[in-house]
Protein backbone atom coordinates (compact mmCIF):
# COMPACT_ATOMS: atom_id res chain seq x y z
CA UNK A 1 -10.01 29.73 -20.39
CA UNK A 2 -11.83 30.98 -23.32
CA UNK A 3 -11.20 34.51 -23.53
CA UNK A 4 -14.15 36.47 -25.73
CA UNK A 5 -13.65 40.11 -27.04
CA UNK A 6 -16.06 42.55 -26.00
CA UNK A 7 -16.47 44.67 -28.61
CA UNK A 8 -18.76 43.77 -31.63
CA UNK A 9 -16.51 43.14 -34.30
CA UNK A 10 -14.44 40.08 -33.37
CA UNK A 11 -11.85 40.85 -36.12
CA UNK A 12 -10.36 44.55 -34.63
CA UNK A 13 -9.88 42.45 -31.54
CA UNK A 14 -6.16 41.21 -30.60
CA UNK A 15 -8.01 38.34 -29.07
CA UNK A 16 -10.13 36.32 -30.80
CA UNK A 17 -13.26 33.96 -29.08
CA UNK A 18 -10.86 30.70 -29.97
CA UNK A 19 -7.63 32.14 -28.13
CA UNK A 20 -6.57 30.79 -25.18
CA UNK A 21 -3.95 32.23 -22.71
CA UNK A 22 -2.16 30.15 -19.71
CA UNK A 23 -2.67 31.04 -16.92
CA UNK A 24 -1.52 34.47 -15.77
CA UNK A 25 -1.06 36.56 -13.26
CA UNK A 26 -1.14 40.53 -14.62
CA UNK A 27 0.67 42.64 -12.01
CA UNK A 28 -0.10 46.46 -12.82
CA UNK A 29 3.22 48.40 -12.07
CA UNK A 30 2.77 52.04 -12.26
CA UNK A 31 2.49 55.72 -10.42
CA UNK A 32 -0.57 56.97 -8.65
CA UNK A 33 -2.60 58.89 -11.54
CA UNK A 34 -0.62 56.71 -14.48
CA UNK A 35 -4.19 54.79 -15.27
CA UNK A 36 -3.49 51.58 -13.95
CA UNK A 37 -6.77 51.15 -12.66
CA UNK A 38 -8.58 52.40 -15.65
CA UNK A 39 -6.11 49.88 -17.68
CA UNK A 40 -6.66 46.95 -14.82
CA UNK A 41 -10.51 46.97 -15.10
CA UNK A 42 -10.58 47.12 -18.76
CA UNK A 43 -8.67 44.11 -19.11
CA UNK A 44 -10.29 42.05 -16.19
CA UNK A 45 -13.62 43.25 -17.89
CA UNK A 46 -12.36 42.18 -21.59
CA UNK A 47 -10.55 38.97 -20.32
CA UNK A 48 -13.15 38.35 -17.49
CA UNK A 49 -10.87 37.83 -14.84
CA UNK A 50 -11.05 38.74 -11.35
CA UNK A 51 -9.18 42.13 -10.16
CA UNK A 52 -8.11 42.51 -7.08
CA UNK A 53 -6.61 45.78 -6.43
CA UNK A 54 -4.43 46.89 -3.65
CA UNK A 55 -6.19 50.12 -2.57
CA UNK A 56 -9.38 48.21 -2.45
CA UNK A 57 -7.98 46.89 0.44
CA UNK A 58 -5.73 49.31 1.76
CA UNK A 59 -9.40 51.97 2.03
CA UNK A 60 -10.77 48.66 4.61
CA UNK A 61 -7.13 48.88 6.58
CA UNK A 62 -5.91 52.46 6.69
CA UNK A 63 -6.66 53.29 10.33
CA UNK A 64 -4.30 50.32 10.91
CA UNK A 65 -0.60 50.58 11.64
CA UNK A 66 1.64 49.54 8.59
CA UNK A 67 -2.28 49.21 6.86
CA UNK A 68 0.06 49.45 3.23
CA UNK A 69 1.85 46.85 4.14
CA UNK A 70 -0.85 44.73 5.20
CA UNK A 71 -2.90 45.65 2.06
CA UNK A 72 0.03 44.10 -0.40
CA UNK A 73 0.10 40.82 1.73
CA UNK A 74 -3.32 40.51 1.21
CA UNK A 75 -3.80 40.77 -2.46
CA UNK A 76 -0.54 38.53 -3.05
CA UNK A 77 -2.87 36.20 -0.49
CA UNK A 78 -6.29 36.54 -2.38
CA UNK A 79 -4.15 36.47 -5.77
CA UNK A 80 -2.30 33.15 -4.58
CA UNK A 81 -6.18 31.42 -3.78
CA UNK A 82 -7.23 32.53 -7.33
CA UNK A 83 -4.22 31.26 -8.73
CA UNK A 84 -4.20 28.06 -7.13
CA UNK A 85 -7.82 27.33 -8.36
CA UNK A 86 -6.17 27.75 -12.05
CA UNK A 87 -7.58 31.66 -12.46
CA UNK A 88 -5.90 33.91 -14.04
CA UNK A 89 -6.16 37.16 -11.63
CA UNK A 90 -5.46 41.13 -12.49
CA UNK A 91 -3.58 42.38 -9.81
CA UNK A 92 -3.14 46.13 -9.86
CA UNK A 93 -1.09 48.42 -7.44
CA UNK A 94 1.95 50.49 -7.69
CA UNK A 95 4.29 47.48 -7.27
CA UNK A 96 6.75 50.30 -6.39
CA UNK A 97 9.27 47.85 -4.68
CA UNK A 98 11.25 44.92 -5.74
CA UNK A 99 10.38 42.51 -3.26
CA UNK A 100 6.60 42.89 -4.46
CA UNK A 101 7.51 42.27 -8.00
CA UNK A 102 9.61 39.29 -6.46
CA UNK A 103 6.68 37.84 -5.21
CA UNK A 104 4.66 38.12 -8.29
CA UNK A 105 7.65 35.71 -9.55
CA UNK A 106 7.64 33.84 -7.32
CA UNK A 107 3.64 32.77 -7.00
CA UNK A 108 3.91 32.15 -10.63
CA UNK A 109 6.53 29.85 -10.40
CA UNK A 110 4.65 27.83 -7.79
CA UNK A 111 1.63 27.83 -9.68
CA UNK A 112 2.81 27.73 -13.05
CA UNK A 113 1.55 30.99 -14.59
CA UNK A 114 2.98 33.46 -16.69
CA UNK A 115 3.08 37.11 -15.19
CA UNK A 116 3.10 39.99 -17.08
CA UNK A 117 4.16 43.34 -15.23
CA UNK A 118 1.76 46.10 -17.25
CA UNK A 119 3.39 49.47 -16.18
CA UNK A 120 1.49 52.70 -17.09
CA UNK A 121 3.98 55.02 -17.99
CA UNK A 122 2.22 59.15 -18.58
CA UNK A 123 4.40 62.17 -19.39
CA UNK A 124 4.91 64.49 -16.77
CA UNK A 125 2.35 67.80 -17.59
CA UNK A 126 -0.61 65.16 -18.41
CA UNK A 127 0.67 63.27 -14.88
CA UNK A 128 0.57 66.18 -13.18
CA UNK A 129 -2.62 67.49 -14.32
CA UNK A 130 -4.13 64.36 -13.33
CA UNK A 131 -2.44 64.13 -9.58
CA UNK A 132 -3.92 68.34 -9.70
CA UNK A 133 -7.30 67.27 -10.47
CA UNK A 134 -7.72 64.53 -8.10
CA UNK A 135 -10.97 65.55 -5.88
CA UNK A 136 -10.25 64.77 -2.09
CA UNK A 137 -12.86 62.48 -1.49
CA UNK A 138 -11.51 60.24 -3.75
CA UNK A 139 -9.78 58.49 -0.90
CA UNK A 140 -8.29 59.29 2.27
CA UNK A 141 -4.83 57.71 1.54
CA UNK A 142 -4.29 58.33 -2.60
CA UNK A 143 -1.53 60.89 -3.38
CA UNK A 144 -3.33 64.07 -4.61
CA UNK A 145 -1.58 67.33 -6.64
CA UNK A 146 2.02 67.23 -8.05
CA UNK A 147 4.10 68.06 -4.74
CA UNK A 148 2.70 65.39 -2.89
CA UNK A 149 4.03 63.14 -5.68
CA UNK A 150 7.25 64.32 -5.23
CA UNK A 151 7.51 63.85 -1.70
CA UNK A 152 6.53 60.55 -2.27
CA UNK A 153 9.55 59.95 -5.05
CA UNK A 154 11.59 61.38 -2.47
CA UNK A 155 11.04 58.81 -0.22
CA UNK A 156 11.06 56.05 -2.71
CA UNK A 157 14.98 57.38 -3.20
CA UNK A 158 14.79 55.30 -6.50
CA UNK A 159 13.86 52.25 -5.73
CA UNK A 160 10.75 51.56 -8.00
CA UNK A 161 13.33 51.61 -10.73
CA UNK A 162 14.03 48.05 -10.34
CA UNK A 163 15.23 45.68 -13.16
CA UNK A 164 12.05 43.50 -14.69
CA UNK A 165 12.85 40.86 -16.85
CA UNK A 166 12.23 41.60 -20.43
CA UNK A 167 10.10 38.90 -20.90
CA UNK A 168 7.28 39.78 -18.29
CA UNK A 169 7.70 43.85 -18.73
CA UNK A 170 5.13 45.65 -21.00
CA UNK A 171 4.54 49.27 -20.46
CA UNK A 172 1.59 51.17 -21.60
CA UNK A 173 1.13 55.12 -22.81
CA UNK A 174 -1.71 55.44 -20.71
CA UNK A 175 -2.11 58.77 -22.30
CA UNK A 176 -3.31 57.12 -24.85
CA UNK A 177 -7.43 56.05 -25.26
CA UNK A 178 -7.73 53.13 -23.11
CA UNK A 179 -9.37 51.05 -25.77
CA UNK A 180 -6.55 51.42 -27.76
CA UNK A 181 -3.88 50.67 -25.01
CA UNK A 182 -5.97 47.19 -24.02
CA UNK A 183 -5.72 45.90 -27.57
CA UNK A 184 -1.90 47.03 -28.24
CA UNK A 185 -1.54 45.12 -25.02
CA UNK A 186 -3.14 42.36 -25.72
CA UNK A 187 -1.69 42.25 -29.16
CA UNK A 188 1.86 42.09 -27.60
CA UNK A 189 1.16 39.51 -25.02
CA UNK A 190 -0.37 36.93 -27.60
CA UNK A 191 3.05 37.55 -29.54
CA UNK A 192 5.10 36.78 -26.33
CA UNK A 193 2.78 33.38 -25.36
């Protein structure tokens, strides 16, 4: 796949018109209001891949019984058909348990593809700010304000802090401009391939 830079000078870019990547499945790991999705469509827009993101899905389902659940086993689905066809995919959601990160393993085993967990990682006043200034029609099921959040870590009880093997983990300030985060992580994934 020939993946082209999108800004006008091709030599600030960490990948240049003549670099190829294998193919890859990019599994956005992070907390709601962390900028995964502002991370995940900047890199499906730079690397023109397709995104498929969880909450997409999960807004068509949430009237449904277990309509989370159902919303992860259809991206993995839709991400296994892109996959298959030999597309690279950006797959973004909160990927706050194991066994979801276990199945991003295990589809690129079957299909051969690297996968590189991108967590967005935000320090806690500029996370909280962000959670606070969420507008309520954003979405009927995203977390909104700072002690929803917490209830929601409360019922985690720990268990997005899973072990990810060194060599797909790459987390991202997302504090940080998001042009600047895409090409630091794009600069680190070329020296890992």
């Amino acid at each position: 796949m020939d993946l082209r830079p999108a800004a006008a000078d091709p030599h600030r870019c960490a990948i240049q018109p003549s670099t190829r990547l294998p193919l890859s499945l990019f599994a956005l790991k992070g907390h709601p209001a962390t900028g995964k999705s502002v991370l995940a469509h900047a890199l499906a827009v730079r690397l023109h891949l397709p995104l498929i993101d969880k909450d997409d899905i999960k807004d068509a389902l949430y009237t449904l019984p277990e309509a989370n659940r159902l919303s992860y086993t259809v991206m993995w689905r839709v991400v296994a058909t892109q996959l298959a066809l030999g597309q690279s995919v950006v797959a973004v959601s909160p990927l706050s348990d194991p066994a979801d990160y276990a199945r991003a393993c295990e589809l690129a085993t079957q299909y051969s593809a690297n996968v590189w967990v991108v967590e967005t990682l935000l320090a806690e006043q500029e996370w909280r700010r962000r959670l606070e200034a969420r507008q309520p029609d954003e979405s009927a099921h995203k977390v909104r304000g700072w002690a929803a959040m917490e209830a929601m870590l409360h019922s985690y009880a720990g268990r997005w802090q899973y072990p990810i093997a060194a060599q797909h983990h790459l987390q991202v300030d997302s504090a940080q401009p998001v042009a600047a985060s895409l090409e630091a992580l794009l600069a680190r994934i070329l020296e890992k391939t």
